[in-house]
Protein backbone atom coordinates (compact mmCIF):
# COMPACT_ATOMS: atom_id res chain seq x y z
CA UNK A 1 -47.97 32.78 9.10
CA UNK A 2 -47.17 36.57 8.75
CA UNK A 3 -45.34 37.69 5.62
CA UNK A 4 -42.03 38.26 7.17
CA UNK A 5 -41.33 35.10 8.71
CA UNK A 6 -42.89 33.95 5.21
CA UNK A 7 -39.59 35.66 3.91
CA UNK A 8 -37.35 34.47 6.46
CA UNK A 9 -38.11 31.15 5.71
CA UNK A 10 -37.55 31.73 1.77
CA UNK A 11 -34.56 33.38 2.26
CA UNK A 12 -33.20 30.53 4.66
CA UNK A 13 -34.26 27.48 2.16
CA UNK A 14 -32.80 29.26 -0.97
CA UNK A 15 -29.42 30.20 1.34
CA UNK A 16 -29.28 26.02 1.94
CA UNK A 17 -29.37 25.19 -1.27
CA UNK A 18 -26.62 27.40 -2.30
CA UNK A 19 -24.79 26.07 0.34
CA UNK A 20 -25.45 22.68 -1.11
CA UNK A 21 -24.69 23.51 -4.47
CA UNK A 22 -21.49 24.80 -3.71
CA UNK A 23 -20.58 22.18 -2.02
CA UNK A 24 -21.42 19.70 -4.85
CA UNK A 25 -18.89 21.63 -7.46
CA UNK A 26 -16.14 22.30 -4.75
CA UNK A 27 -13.09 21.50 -6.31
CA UNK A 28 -11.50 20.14 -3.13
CA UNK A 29 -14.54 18.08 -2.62
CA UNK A 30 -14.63 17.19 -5.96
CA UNK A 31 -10.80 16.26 -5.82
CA UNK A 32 -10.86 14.10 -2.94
CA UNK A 33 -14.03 12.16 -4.24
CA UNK A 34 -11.73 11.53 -7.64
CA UNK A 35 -8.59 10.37 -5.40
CA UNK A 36 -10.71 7.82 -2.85
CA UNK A 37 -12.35 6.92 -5.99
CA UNK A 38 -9.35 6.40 -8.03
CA UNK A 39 -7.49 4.55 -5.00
CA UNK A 40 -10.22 1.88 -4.79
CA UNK A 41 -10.05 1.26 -8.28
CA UNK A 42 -5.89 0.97 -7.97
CA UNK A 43 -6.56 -1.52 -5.27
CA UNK A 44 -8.74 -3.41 -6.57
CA UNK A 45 -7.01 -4.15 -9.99
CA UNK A 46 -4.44 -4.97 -7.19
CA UNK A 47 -6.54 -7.90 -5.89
CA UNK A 48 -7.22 -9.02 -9.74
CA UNK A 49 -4.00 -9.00 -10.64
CA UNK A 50 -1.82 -10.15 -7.56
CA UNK A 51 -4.42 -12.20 -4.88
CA UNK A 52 -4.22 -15.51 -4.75
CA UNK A 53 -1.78 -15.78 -8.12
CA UNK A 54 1.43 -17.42 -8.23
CA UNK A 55 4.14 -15.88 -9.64
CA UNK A 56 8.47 -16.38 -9.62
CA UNK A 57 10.73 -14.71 -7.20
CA UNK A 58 13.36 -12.66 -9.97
CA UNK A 59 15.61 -10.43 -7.41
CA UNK A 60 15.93 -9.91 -3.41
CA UNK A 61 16.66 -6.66 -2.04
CA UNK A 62 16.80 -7.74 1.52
CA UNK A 63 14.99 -9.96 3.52
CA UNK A 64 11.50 -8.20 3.55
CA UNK A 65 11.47 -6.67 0.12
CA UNK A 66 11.66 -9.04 -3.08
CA UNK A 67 10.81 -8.54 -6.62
CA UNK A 68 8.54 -10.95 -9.09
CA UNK A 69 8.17 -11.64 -12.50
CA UNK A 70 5.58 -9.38 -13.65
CA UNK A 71 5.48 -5.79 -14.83
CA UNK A 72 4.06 -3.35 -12.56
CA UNK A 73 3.42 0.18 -14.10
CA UNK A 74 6.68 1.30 -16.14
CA UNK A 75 8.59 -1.30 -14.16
CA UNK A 76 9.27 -4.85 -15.52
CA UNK A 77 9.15 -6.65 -11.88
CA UNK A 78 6.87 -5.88 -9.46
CA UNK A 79 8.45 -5.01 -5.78
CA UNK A 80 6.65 -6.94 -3.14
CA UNK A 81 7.42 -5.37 0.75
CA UNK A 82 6.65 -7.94 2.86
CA UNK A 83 3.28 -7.09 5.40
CA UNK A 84 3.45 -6.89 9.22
CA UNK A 85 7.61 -7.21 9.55
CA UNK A 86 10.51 -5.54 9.29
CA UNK A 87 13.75 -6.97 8.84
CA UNK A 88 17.40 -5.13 9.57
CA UNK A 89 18.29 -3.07 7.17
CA UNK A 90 20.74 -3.57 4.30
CA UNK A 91 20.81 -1.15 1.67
CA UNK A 92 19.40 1.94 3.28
CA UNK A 93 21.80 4.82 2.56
CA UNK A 94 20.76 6.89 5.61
CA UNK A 95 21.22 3.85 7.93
CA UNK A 96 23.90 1.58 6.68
CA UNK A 97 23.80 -2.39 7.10
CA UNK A 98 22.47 -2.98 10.02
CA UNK A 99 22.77 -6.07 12.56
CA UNK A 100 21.94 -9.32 11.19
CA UNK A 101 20.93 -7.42 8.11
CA UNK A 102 22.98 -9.99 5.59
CA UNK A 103 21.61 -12.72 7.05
CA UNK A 104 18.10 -12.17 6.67
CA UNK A 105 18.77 -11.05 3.52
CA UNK A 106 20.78 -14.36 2.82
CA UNK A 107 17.39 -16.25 4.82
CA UNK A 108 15.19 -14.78 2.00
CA UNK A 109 17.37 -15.35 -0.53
CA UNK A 110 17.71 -19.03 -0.16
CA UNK A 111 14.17 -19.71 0.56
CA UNK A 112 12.59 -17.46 -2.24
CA UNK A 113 14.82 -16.65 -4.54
CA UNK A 114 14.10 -18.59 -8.41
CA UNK A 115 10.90 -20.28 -6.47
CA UNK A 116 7.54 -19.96 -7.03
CA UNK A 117 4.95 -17.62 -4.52
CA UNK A 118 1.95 -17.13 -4.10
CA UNK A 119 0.86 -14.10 -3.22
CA UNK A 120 -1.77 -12.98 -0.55
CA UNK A 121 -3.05 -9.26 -0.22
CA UNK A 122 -4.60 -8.23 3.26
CA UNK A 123 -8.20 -8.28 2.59
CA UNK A 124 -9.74 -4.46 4.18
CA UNK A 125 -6.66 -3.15 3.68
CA UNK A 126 -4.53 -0.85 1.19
CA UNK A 127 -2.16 -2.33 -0.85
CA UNK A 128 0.52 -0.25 -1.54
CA UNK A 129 3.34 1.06 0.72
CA UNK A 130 4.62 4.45 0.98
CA UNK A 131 7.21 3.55 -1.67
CA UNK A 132 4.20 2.20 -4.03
CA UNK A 133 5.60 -1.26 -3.00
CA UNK A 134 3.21 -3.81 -3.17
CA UNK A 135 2.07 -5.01 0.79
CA UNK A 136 1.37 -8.95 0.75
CA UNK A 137 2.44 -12.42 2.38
CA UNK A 138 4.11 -14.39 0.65
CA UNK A 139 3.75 -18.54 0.44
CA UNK A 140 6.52 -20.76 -0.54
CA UNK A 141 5.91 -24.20 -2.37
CA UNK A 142 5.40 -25.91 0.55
CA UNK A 143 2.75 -23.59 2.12
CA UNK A 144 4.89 -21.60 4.75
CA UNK A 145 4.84 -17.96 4.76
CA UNK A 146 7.81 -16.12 3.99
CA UNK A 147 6.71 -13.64 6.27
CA UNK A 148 5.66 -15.83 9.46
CA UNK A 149 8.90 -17.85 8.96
CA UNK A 150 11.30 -14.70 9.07
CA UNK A 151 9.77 -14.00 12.40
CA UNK A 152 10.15 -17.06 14.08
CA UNK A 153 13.75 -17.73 12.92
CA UNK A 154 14.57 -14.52 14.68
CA UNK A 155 15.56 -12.96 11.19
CA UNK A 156 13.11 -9.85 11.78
CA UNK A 157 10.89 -8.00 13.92
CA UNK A 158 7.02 -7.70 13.87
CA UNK A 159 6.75 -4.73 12.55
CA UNK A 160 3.99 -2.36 14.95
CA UNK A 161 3.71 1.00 12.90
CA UNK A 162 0.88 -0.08 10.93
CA UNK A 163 -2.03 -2.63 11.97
CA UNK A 164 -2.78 -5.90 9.43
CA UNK A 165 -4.66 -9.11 10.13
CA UNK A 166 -2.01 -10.83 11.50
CA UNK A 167 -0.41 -8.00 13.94
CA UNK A 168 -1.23 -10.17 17.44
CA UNK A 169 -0.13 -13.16 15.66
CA UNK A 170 3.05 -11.53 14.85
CA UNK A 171 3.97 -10.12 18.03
CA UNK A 172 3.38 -13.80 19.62
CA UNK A 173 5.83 -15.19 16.72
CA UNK A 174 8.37 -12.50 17.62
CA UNK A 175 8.41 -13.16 21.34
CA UNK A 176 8.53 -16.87 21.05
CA UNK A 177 12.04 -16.22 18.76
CA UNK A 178 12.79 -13.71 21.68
CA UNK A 179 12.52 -15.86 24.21
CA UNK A 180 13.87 -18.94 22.07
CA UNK A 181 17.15 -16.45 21.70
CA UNK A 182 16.76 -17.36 17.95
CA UNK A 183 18.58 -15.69 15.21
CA UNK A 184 19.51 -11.62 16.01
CA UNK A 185 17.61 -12.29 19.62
CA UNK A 186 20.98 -13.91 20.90
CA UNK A 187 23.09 -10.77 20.91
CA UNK A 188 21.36 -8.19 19.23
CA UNK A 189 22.12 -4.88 21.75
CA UNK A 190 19.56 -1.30 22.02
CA UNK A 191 21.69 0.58 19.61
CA UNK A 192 20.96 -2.12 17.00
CA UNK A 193 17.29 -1.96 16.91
CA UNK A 194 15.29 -0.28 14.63
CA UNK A 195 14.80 3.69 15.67
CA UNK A 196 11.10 2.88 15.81
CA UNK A 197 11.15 -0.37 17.77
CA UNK A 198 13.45 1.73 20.64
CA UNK A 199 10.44 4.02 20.67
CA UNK A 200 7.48 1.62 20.58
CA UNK A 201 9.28 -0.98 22.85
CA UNK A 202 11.77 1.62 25.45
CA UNK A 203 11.53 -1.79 27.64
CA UNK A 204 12.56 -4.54 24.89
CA UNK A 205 15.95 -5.44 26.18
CA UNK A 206 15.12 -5.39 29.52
CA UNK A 207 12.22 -8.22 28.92
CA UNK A 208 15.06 -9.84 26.27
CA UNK A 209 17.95 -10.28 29.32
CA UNK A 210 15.34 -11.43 31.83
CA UNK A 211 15.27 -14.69 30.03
C-alpha cells in the first residue's frame, strides 16, 4: 500500500471518529435522549401508580373527562380523559355546549360519580394527553367500562384521531348505537358533530338517514 493512500486512509478513520464524537456530546442529541428517557420513566410510574388500582370518582367535568381521589403532581385529584371517545362538548369556551353535551355529562355523572373505578392504562401506549390528562378506561363496580358503555348508549363518538387497542372495537360499538338510533344518533344533524368527525367521516349522515 503506497504512502498516500496510507494517509488517505488515516485521515478518513480519524475524520469518523470526530464525526462520532461529536455526535455523542451533541446537545440536541443529548436532549432528546434525556426527554425519551425521561418520558418512559413518567409513564411508567404511570403504570405503578394508576394500572390496575382502584380508586373514587371525586368530580365530573363532562362525560369523557372525570377526576379521582389522588394527587397528581401539584394537583390534589388526578384528571382522567377517557381513551378512544369523545363525547359532546360542555365546557369548552371556544365551542360552547354542544348537542347532547348535558346528557352525557349527566350519563357519567350518575354512573361514576362517588363510585369506585378501576383504572386501566393502554398497555404500548403513552399515557398522558395533550392536556397532561391521564388516558385510561375506566371500570365501574360491576365490571362495565365507562368508556364502552358511553358508546353504545349513543352518549359519544369513537373518537378516530389517535389509534388505542380498542379503536375497531369502538367504531363497531358506535355504529351499532348509530344504527340502533340510540341516544344523540336520533336527531343529532352535520352542524352538530364534532369539527373533526365532519372531516374524518364527510359521509356520516348520509350512512345515519339510510337507516
Amino acid at each position: 500500500m503506497s504512502r498516500r493512500r496510507r494517509t488517505i486512509i488515516l485521515v478518513l478513520f480519524l475524520l469518523v471518529c470526530v464525526a462520532l464524537i461529536w455526535l455523542d456530546h451533541n446537545p440536541i442529541r443529548r436532549e432528546r435522549q434525556a426527554q425519551s428517557k425521561t418520558g418512559e420513566q413518567a409513564k411508567a410510574l404511570d403504570f405503578e401508580k394508576y394500572h390496575t388500582k382502584t380508586f373514587t370518582v371525586v368530580n365530573i367535568v363532562d362525560g369523557d373527562t372525570i377526576d379521582i381521589d389522588t394527587p397528581d403532581g401539584r394537583y390534589n385529584h388526578t384528571r382522567i380523559r377517557l381513551w378512544g371517545i369523545d363525547t359532546p362538548e360542555t365546557k369548552n369556551p371556544q365551542i360552547g355546549v354542544m348537542y347532547f353535551g348535558p346528557q352525557a355529562t349527566e350519563f357519567t355523572t350518575k354512573l361514576a360519580l362517588g363510585k369506585k373505578v378501576t383504572i386501566y392504562l393502554d398497555e404500548g401506549n403513552r399515557t398522558r394527553g395533550y392536556y397532561g390528562r391521564l388516558l385510561a378506561y375506566v371500570q365501574l363496580s360491576d365490571r362495565r367500562f365507562l368508556n364502552k358503555l358511553l358508546l353504545t348508549e349513543g352518549f359519544a363518538y369513537a373518537d378516530l384521531q389517535f389509534r388505542h387497542s380498542f379503536y375497531h372495537k369502538y367504531q363497531q360499538d358506535e355504529e351499532s348505537a348509530r344504527r340502533q338510533k340510540k341516544g344523540l344518533w336520533q336527531n343529532v344533524t352535520r352542524e352538530q358533530l364534532p369539527q373533526w368527525l365532519q372531516t374524518e367521516k364527510p359521509n356520516l349522515l348520509q350512512k345515519l338517514n339510510s337507516h
